[in-house]
Protein backbone atom coordinates (compact mmCIF):
# COMPACT_ATOMS: atom_id res chain seq x y z
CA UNK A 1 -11.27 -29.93 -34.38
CA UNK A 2 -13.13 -27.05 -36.22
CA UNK A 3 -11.67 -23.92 -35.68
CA UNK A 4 -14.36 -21.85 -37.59
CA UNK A 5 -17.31 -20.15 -34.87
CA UNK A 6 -20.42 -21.95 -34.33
CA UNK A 7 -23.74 -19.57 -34.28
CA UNK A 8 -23.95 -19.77 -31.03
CA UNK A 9 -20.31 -18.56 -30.56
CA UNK A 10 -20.73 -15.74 -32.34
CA UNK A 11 -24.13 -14.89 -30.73
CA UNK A 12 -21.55 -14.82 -27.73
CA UNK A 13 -19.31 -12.53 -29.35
CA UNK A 14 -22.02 -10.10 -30.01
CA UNK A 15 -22.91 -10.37 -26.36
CA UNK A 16 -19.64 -10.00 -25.25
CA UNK A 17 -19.30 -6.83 -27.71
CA UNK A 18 -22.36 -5.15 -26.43
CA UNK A 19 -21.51 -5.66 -22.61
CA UNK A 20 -17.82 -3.68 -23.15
CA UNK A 21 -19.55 -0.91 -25.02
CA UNK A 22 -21.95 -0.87 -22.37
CA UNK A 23 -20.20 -1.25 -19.15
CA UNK A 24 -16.27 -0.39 -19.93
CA UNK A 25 -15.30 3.00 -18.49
CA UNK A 26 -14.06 5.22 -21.29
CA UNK A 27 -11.79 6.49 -18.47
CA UNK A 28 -10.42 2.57 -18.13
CA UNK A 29 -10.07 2.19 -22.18
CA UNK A 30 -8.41 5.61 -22.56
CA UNK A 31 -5.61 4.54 -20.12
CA UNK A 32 -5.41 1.13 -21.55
CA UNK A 33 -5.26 2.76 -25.16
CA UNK A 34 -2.62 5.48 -24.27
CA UNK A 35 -0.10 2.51 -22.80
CA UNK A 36 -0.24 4.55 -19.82
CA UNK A 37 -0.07 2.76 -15.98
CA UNK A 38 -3.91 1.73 -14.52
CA UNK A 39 -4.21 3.06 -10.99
CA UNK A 40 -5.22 -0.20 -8.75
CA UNK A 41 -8.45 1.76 -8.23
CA UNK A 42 -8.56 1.16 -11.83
CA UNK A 43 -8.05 -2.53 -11.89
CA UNK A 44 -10.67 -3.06 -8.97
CA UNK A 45 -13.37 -1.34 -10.79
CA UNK A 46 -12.87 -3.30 -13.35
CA UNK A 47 -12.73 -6.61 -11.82
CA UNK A 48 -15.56 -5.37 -9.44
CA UNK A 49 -17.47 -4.95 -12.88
CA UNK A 50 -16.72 -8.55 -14.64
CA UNK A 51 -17.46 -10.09 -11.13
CA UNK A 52 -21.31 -8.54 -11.07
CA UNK A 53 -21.67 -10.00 -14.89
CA UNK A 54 -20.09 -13.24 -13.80
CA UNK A 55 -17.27 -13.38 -16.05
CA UNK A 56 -14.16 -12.60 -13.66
CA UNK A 57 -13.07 -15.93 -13.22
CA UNK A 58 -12.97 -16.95 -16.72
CA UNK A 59 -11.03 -20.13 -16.23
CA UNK A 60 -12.66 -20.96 -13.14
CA UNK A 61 -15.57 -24.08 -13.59
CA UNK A 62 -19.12 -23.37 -12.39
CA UNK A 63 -18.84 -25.25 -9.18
CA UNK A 64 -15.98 -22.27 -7.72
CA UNK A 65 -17.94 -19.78 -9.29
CA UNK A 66 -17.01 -19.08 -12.72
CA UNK A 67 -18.97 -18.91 -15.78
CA UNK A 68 -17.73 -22.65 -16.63
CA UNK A 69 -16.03 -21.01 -20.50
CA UNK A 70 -15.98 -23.38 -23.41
CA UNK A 71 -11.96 -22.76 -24.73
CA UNK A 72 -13.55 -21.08 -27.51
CA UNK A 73 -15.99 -18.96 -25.34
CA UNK A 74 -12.47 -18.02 -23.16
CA UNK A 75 -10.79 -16.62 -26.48
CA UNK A 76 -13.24 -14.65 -27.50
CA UNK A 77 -14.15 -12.99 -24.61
CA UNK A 78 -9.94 -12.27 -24.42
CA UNK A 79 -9.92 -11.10 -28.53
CA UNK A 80 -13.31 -8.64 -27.57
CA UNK A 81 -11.64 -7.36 -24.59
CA UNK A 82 -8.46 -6.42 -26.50
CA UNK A 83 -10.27 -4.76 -29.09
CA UNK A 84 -12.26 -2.62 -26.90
CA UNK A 85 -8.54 -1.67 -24.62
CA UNK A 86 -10.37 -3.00 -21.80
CA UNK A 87 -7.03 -3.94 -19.13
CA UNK A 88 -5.98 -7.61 -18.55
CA UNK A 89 -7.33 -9.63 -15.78
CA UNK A 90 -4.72 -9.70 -13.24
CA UNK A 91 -4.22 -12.75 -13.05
CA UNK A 92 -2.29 -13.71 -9.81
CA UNK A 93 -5.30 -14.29 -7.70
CA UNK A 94 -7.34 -15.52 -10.39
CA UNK A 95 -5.48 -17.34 -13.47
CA UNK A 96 -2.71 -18.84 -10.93
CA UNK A 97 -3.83 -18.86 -7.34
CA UNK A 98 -7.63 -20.24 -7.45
CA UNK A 99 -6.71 -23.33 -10.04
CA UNK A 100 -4.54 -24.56 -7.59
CA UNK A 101 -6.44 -24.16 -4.58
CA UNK A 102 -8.89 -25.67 -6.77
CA UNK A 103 -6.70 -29.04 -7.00
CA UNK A 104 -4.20 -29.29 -4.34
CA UNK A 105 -6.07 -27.08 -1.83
CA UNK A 106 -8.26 -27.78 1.48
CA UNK A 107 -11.98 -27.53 1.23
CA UNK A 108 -11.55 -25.17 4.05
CA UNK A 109 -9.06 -23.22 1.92
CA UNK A 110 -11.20 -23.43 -1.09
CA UNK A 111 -14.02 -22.06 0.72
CA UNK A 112 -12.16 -19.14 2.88
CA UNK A 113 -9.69 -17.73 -0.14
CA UNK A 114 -11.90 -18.29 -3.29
CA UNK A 115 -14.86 -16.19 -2.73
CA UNK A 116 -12.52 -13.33 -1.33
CA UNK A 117 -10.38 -13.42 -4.56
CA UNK A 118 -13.86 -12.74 -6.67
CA UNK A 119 -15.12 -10.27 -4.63
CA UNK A 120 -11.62 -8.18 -4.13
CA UNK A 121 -11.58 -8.63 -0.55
CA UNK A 122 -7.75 -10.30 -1.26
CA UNK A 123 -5.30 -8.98 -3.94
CA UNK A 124 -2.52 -12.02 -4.85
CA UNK A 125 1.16 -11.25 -5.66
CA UNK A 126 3.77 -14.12 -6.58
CA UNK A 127 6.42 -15.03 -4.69
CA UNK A 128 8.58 -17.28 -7.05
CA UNK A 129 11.68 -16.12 -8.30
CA UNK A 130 14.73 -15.12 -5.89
CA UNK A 131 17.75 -13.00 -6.52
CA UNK A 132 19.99 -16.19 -7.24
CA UNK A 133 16.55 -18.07 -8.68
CA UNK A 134 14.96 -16.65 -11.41
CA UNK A 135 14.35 -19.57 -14.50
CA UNK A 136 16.66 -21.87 -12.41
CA UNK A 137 13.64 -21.46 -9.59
CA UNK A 138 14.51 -24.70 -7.81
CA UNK A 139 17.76 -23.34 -6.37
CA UNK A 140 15.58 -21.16 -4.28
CA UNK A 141 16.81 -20.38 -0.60
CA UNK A 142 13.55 -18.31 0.90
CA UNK A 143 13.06 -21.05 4.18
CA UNK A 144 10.22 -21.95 6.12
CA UNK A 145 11.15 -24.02 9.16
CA UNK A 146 8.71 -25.22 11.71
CA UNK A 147 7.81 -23.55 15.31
CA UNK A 148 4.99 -25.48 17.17
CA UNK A 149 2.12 -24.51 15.21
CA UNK A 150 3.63 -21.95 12.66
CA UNK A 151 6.20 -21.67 9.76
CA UNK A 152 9.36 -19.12 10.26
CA UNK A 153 9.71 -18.19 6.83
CA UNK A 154 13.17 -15.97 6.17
CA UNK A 155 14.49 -15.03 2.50
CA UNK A 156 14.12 -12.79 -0.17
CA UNK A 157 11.58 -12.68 -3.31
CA UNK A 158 12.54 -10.26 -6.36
CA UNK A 159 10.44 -8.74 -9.36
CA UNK A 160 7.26 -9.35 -7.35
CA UNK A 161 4.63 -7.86 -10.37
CA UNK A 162 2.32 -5.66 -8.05
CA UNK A 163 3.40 -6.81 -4.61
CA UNK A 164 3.32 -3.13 -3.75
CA UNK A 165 -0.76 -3.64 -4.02
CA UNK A 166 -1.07 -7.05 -2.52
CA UNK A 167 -3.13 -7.83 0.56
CA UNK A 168 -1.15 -11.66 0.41
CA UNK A 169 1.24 -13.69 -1.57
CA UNK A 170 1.74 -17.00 -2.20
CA UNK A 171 5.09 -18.25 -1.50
CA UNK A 172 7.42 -21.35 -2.82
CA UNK A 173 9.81 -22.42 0.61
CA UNK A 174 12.27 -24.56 1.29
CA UNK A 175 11.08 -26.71 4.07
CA UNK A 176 13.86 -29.67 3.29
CA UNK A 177 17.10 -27.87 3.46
CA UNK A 178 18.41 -31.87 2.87
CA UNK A 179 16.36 -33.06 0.32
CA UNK A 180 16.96 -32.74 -3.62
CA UNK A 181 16.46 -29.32 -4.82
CA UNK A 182 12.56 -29.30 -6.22
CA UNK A 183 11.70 -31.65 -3.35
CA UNK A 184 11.96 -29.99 -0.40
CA UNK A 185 9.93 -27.31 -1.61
CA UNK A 186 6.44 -25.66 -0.33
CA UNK A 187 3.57 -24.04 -1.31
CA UNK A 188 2.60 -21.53 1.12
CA UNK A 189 -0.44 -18.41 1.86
CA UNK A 190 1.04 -15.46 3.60
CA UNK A 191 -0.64 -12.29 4.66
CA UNK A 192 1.39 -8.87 3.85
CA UNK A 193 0.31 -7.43 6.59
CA UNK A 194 2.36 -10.31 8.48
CA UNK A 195 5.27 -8.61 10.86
CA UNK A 196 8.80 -9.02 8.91
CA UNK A 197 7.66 -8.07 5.70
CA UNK A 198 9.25 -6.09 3.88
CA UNK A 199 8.48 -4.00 0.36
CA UNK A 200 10.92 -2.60 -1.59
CA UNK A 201 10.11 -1.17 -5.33
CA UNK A 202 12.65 -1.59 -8.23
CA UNK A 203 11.88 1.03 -11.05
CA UNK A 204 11.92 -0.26 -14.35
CA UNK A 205 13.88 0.67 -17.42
CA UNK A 206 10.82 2.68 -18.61
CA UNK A 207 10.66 4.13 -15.41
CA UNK A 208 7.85 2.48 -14.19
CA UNK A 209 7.58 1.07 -10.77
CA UNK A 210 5.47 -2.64 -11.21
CA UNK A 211 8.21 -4.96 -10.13
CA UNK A 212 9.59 -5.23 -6.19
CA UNK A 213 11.76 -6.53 -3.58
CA UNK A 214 9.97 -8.43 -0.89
CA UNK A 215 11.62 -9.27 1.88
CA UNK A 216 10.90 -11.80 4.81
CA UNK A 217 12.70 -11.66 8.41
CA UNK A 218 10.87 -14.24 11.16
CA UNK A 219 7.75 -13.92 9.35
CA UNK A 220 5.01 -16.15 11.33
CA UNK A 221 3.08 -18.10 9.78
CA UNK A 222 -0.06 -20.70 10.70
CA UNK A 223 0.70 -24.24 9.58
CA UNK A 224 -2.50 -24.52 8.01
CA UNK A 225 -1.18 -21.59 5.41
CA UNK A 226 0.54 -24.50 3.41
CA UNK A 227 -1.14 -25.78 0.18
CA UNK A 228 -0.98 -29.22 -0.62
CA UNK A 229 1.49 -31.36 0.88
CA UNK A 230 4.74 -30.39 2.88
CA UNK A 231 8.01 -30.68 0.57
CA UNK A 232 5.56 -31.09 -2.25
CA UNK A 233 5.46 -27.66 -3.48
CA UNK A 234 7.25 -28.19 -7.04
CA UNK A 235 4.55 -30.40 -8.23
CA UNK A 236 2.02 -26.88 -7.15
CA UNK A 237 4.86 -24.72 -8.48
CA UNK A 238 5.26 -26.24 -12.19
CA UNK A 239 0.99 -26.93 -12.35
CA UNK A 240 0.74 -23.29 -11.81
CA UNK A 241 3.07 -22.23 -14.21
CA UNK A 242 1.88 -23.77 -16.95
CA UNK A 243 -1.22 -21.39 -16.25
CA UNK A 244 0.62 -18.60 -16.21
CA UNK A 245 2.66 -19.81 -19.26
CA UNK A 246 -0.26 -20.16 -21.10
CA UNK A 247 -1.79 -16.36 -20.48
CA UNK A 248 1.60 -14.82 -21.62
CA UNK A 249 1.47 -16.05 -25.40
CA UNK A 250 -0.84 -13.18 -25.34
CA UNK A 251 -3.27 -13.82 -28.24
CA UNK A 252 -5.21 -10.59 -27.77
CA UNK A 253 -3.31 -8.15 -26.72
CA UNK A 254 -1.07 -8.89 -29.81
CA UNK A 255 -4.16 -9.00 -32.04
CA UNK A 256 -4.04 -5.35 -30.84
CA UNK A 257 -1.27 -4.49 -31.44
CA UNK A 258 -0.83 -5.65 -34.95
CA UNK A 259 -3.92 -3.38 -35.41
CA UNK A 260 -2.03 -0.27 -33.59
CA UNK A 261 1.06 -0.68 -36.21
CA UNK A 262 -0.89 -0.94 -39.20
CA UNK A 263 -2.74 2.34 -38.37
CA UNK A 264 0.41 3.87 -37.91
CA UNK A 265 2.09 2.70 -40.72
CA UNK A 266 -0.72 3.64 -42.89
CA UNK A 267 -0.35 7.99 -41.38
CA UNK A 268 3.65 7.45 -41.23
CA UNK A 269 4.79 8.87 -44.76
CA UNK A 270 8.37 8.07 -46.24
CA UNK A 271 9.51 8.65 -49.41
CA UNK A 272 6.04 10.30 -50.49
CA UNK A 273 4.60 7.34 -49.61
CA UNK A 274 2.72 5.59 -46.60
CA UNK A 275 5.00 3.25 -45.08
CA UNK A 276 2.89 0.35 -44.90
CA UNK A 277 3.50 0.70 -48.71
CA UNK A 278 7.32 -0.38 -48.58
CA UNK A 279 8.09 -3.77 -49.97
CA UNK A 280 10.39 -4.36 -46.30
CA UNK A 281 8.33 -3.11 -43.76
CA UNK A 282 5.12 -4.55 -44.91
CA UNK A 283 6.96 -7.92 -45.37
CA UNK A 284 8.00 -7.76 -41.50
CA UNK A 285 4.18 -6.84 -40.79
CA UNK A 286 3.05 -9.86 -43.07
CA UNK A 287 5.01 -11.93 -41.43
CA UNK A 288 4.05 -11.26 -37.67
CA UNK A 289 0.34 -11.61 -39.08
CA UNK A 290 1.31 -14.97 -40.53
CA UNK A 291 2.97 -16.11 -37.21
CA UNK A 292 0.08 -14.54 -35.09
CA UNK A 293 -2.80 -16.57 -36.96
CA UNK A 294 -1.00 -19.48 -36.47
CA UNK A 295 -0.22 -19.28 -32.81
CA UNK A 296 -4.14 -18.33 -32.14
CA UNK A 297 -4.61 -21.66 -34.17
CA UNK A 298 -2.45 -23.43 -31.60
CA UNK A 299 -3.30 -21.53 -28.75
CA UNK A 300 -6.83 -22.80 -29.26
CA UNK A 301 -5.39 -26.53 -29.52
CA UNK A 302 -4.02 -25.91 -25.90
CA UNK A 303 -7.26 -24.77 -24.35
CA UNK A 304 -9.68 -27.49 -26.03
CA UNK A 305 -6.26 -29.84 -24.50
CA UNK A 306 -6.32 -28.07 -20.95
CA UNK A 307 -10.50 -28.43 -21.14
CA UNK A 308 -10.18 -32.75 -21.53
CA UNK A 309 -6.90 -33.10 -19.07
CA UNK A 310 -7.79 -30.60 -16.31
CA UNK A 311 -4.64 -28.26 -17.34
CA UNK A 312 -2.46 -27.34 -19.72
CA UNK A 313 0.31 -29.46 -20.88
CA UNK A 314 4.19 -28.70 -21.60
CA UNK A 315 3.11 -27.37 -25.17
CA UNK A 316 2.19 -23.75 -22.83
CA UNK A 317 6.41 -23.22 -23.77
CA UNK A 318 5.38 -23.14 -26.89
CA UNK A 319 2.92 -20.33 -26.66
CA UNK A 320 4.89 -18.59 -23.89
CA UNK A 321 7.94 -18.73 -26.51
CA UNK A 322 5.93 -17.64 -29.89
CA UNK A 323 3.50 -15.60 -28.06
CA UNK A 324 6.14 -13.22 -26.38
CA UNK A 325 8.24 -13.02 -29.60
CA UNK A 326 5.46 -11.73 -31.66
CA UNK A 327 4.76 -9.28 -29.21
CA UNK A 328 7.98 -7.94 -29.09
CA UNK A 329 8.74 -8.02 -32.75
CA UNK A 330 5.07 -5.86 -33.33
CA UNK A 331 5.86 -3.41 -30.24
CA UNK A 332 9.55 -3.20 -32.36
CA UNK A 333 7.44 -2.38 -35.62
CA UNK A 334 5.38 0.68 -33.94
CA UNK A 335 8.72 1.86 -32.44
CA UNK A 336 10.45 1.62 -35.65
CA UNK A 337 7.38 3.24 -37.58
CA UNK A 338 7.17 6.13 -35.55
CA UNK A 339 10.72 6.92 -35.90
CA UNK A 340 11.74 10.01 -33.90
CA UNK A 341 8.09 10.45 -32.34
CA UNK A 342 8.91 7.24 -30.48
CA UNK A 343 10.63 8.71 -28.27
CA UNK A 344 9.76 9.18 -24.87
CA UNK A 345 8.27 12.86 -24.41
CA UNK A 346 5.10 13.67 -22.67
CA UNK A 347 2.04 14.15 -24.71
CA UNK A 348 2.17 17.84 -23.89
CA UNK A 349 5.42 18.45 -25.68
CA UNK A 350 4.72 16.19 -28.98
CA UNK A 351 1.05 17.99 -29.24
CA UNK A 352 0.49 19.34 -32.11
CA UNK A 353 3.86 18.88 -33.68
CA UNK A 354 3.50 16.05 -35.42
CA UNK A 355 1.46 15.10 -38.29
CA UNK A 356 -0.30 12.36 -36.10
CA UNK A 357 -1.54 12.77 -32.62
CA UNK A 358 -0.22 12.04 -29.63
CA UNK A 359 -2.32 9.09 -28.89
CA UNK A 360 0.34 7.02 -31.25
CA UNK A 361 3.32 8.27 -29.83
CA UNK A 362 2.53 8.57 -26.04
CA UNK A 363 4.16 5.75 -23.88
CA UNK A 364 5.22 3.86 -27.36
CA UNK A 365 9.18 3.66 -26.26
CA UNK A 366 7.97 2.77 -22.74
CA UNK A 367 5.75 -0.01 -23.65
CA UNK A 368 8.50 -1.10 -26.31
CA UNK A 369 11.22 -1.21 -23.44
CA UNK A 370 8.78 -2.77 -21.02
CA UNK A 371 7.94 -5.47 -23.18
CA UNK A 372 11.54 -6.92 -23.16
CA UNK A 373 10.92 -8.70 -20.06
CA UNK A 374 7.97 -10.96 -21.39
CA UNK A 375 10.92 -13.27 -22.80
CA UNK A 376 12.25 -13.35 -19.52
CA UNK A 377 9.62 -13.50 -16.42
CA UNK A 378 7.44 -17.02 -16.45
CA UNK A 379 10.78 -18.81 -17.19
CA UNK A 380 12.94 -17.38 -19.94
CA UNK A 381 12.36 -18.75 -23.42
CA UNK A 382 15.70 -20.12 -23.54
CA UNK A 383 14.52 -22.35 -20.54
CA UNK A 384 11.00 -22.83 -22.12
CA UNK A 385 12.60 -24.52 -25.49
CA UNK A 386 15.02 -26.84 -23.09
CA UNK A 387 11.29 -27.96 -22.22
CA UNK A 388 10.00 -28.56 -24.98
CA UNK A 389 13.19 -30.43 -26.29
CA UNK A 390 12.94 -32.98 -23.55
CA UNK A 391 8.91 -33.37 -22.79
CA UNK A 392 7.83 -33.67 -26.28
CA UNK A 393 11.06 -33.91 -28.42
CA UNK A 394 12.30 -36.42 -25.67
CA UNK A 395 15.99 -35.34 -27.01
């Protein structure tokens, strides 16, 4: 495989470059640049922006309505967009939800739910992990039983990114309390608005609120909500994660953020120097570049894989391990660069006490904290390399 760009790919770069400086909000990039939280008006004008140029659905072939990507095509547009702080594609509509209506779902389904996902009309939240299911997720105990022509469902979901947004969520439900644990599992639509739902937020240790409780008492539900197959869900469930597994190695945003700590620790002096001038710290920095390049390497491995098989194999642990690593070890770096101007004061009260502005400092300990959780969510990394030890070490 040649990894080098083609002309015509980097005709598309160009393109792609000219679009964001054309069309991205400076009011969208600032936020994005500053760390700070993006309002869901925010996200929507966004999307609503991508959608008119016809590259929302980046994954998504021509056929469903999306700009039918080459791999390489799909990580540059990602790199560009990093580079110009443009926010991240939410992805639970798009990236997880319309690939596997795309497979497993109803040409009625297809037809009703994909359109309304590009347009905005629906905004998607997950409803995987449970508070006694998190990477063990096929111990879940959220049930859907069946009444005439509707599912009952009853349970609780936990750290539900966005559900506080969400028009619907997708559900996994135990519909075989008797059967093994992953089969007797389904897939299945429910509206928000449904009676016996329940939203809860849990704020974070940065003190955001992203994350909630969603609860479900005799929620009613039309048969044909289910996707796929009844007690077939963990086939949907694992499919979809390896999407999701995939978009968390995070090749961009880290490309970004080895960027951000570089220009820091070029302005951070110590010892009458510039810090990215010590023998240690510019080791650790040479060393996260080193790991990065090769993890873009093999993240572009996995999509020319994903384009010939239809989706992405096991080797997404892989990237979900490395990628969320790196990230963490580079948001560690900026934290540790900054020093005391890490910590977590509003911009108004660092202002024009420090020898570097506040656009370096803002939100830094907040992103740092926030970022722990990328190890965890999408199935902890200590799960993800039990994967990879049996489905390609076969140990």
């Amino acid at each position: 495989m040649d990894l080098s760009f083609s002309k015509d790919d980097l005709a598309f770069r160009d393109e792609v470059r000219s679009f964001l400086a054309d069309n991205l909000p400076k009011e969208i990039s600032d936020a994005v640049r500053a760390g700070g939280e993006l309002t869901k008006t925010m996200m929507e004008e966004w999307h609503a922006i991508l959608n008119a140029r016809g590259w929302l659905a980046t994954i998504w072939p021509k056929e469903f309505g999306g700009p039918g990507w080459s791999p390489v095509q799909k990580h540059i547009f990602d790199e560009e967009c990093c580079r110009a702080y443009a926010p991240r594609i939410v992805p639970f509509g798009l990236n997880m939800l319309g690939p596997v209506l795309q497979k497993f779902g109803s040409k009625e389904q297809q037809d009703h739910y994909l359109p309304r996902i590009l347009d905005g009309t629906d905004w998607w939240c997950q409803g995987y992990s449970e508070p006694g299911a998190g990477s063990d997720l096929a111990s879940l105990k959220t049930r859907a039983e069946r009444d005439g022509g509707e599912w009952v469902i009853n349970g609780q979901k936990t750290w539900t990114t966005l559900g506080q947004h969400a028009d619907w969520i997708f559900c996994l439900c135990r519909t075989d309390p008797d059967a093994k644990q992953q089969q007797g599992i389904s897939f299945i639509l429910v509206d928000m608005a449904t009676p016996g739902i329940e939203v809860r937020p849990i704020k974070l240790i940065e003190g955001g609120y992203e994350v909630n409780e969603v609860f479900f008492t005799d929620v009613r539900v039309p048969i044909g909500n289910l996707v796929g197959e009844e007690n077939k869900g963990w086939t949907i469930a694992k499919f979809l994660l390896t999407h999701e597994r995939t978009g968390i190695a995070g090749v961009g945003s880290s490309m970004q953020a080895l960027e951000e700590v570089k220009s820091i620790a070029r302005k951070t002096m110590r010892g009458g120097r510039p810090l990215i001038e010590d023998p240690l710290f510019a080791a650790r920095i040479a060393q996260a570049e080193i790991d990065l390049e090769a993890m873009k390497i093999t993240n572009l491995r996995m999509l020319f894989k994903a384009q010939e098989q239809g989706a992405p194999g096991p080797e997404t642990s892989l990237l979900k391990i490395k990628g969320t690593v790196i990230n963490q070890e580079l948001k560690d770096l900026a934290r540790r660069a900054l020093g005391p101007a890490a910590a977590p004061f509003p911009g108004h009260v660092t202002e024009g006490n420090l020898m570097f502005g506040p656009a370096d400092t803002e939100h830094n300990a907040a992103r740092y904290f926030n970022n722990r959780k990328t190890s965890i969510f999408g199935g902890s990394n200590e799960i993800q390399r039990n994967i990879v030890t049996k489905t390609m070490l076969e140990l």
